[in-house]
Every structure is written in C-alpha cells, then in structure tokens.
C-alpha atoms as a PDB file:
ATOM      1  CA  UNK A   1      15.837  84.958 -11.263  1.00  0.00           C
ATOM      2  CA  UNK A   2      13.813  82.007  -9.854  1.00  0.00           C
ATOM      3  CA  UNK A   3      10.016  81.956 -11.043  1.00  0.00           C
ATOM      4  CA  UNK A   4       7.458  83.443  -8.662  1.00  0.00           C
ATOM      5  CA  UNK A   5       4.338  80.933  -8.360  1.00  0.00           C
ATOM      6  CA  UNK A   6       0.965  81.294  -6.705  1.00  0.00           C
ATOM      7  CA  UNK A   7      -0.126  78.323  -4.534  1.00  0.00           C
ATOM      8  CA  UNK A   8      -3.579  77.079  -3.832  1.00  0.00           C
ATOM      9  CA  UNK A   9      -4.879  73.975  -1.970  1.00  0.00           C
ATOM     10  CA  UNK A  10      -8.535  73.603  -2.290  1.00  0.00           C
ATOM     11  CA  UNK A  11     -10.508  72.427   0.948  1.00  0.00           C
ATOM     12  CA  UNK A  12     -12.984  70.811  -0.713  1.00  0.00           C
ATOM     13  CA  UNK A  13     -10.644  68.424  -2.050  1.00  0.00           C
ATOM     14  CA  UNK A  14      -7.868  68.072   0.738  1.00  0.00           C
ATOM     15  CA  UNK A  15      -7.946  65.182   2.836  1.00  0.00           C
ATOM     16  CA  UNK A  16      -4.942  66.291   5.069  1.00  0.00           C
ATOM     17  CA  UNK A  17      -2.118  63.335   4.358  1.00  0.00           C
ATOM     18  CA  UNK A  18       0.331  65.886   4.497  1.00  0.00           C
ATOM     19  CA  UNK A  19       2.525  64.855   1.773  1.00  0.00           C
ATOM     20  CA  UNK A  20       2.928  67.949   0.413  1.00  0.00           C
ATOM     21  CA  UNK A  21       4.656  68.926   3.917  1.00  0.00           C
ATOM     22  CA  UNK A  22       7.079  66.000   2.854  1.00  0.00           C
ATOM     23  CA  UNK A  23       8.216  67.554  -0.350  1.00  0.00           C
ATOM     24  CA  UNK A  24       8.133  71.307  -0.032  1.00  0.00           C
ATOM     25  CA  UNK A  25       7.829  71.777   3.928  1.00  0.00           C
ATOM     26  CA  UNK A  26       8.523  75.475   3.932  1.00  0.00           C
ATOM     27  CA  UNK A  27       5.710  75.844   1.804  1.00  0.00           C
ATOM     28  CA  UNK A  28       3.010  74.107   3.067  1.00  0.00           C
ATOM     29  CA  UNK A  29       1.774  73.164   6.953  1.00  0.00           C
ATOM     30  CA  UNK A  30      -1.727  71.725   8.109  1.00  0.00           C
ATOM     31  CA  UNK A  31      -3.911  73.926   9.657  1.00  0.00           C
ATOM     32  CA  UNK A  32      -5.944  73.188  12.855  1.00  0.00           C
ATOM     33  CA  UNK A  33      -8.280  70.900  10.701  1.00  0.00           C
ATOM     34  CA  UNK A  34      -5.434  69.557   9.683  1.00  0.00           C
ATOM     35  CA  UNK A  35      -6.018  70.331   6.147  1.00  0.00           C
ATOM     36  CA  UNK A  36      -2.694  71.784   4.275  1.00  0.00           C
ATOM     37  CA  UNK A  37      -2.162  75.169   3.245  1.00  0.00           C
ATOM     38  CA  UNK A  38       0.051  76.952   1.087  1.00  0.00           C
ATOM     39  CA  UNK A  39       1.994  79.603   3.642  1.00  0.00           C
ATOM     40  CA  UNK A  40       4.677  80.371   1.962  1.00  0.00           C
ATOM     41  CA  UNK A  41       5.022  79.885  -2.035  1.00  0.00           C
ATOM     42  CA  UNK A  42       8.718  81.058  -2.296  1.00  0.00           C
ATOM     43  CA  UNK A  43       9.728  79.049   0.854  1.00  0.00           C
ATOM     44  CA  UNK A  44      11.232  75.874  -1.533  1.00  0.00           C
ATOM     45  CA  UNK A  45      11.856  75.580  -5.209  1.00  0.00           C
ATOM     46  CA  UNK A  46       9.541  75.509  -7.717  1.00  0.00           C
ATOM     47  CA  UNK A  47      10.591  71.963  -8.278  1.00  0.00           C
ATOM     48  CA  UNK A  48       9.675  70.817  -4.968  1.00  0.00           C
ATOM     49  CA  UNK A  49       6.952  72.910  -4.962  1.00  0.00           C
ATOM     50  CA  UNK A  50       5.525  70.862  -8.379  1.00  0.00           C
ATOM     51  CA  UNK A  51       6.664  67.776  -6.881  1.00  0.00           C
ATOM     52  CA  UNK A  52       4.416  68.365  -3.771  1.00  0.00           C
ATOM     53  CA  UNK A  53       1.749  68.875  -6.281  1.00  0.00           C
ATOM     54  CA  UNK A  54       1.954  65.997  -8.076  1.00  0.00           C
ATOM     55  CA  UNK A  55       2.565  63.701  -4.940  1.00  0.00           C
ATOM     56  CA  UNK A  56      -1.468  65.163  -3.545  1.00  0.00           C
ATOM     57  CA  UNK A  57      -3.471  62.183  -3.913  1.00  0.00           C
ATOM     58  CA  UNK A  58      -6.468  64.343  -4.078  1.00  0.00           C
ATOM     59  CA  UNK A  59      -5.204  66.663  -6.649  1.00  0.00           C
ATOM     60  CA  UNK A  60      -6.212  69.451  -4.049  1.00  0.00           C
ATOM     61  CA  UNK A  61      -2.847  71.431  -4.894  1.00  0.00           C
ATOM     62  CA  UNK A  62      -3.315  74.586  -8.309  1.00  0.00           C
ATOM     63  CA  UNK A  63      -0.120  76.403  -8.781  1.00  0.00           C
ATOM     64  CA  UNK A  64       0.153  79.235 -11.200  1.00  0.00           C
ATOM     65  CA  UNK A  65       3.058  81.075 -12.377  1.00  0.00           C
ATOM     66  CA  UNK A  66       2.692  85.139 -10.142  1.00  0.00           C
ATOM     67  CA  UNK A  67       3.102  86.735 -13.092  1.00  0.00           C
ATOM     68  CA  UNK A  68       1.705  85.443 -16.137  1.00  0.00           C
ATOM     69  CA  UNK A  69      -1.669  83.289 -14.183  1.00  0.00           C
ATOM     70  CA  UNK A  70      -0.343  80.588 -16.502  1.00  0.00           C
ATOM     71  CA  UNK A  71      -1.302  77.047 -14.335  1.00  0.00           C
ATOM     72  CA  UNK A  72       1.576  74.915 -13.901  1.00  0.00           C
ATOM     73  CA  UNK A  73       0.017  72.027 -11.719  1.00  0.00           C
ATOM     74  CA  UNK A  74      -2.473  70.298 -12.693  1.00  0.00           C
END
C-alpha cells in the first residue's frame, strides 16, 4: 500500500519557479499569484513528490507522512 503524505507549500517562502510542477505535476499547479500549491498529494509518487521538495529553491515545500505527522521533507 503506497504511503499517504500531507503536502504543504508555505507562501511566505514561495517564489513561484514552478519546479515542483516539473517533478510531481499532478501534485502541484501555481495559483493565480502564481505561487504553487499542493492540489493533489496522492496525484504522483511519493518519490516524485520528495524530489519536488528537494528541487524548491526556497525550501517552501513540508511534507508529512497522513498518518503518523512524521515530516519527511525538510
């Protein structure tokens, strides 16, 4: 059973480069000040999830494990 995650892009941080849309693009999207959010966290693997994550220059991007609130990125 694939790992449920929570995804969170804070606003204060985000400065919209959208490469999180590059690596998980089912998950994320810009919004109409073009600053990404998190619309789907079981739209790509958790993998490409994390890899969108760690690609944020801003670290804007928290993802938690559903479940146990255990933080998985950063």
């Amino acid at each position: 059973m694939a790992r449920k995650v929570r995804v969170r892009v804070d606003h204060n941080l985000c400065v919209g480069n959208a490469m999180c849309e590059t690596f998980a693009p089912h998950v994320f999207r810009l919004n109409d000040d073009r600053q990404s959010e998190a619309v789907d966290p079981d739209g790509d693997p958790i993998e490409q999830i994390l890899e969108a994550a760690e690609s944020c220059p801003m670290s804007a991007i928290l993802v938690e494990d559903a479940e146990t609130g255990e933080q998985l990125f950063p």
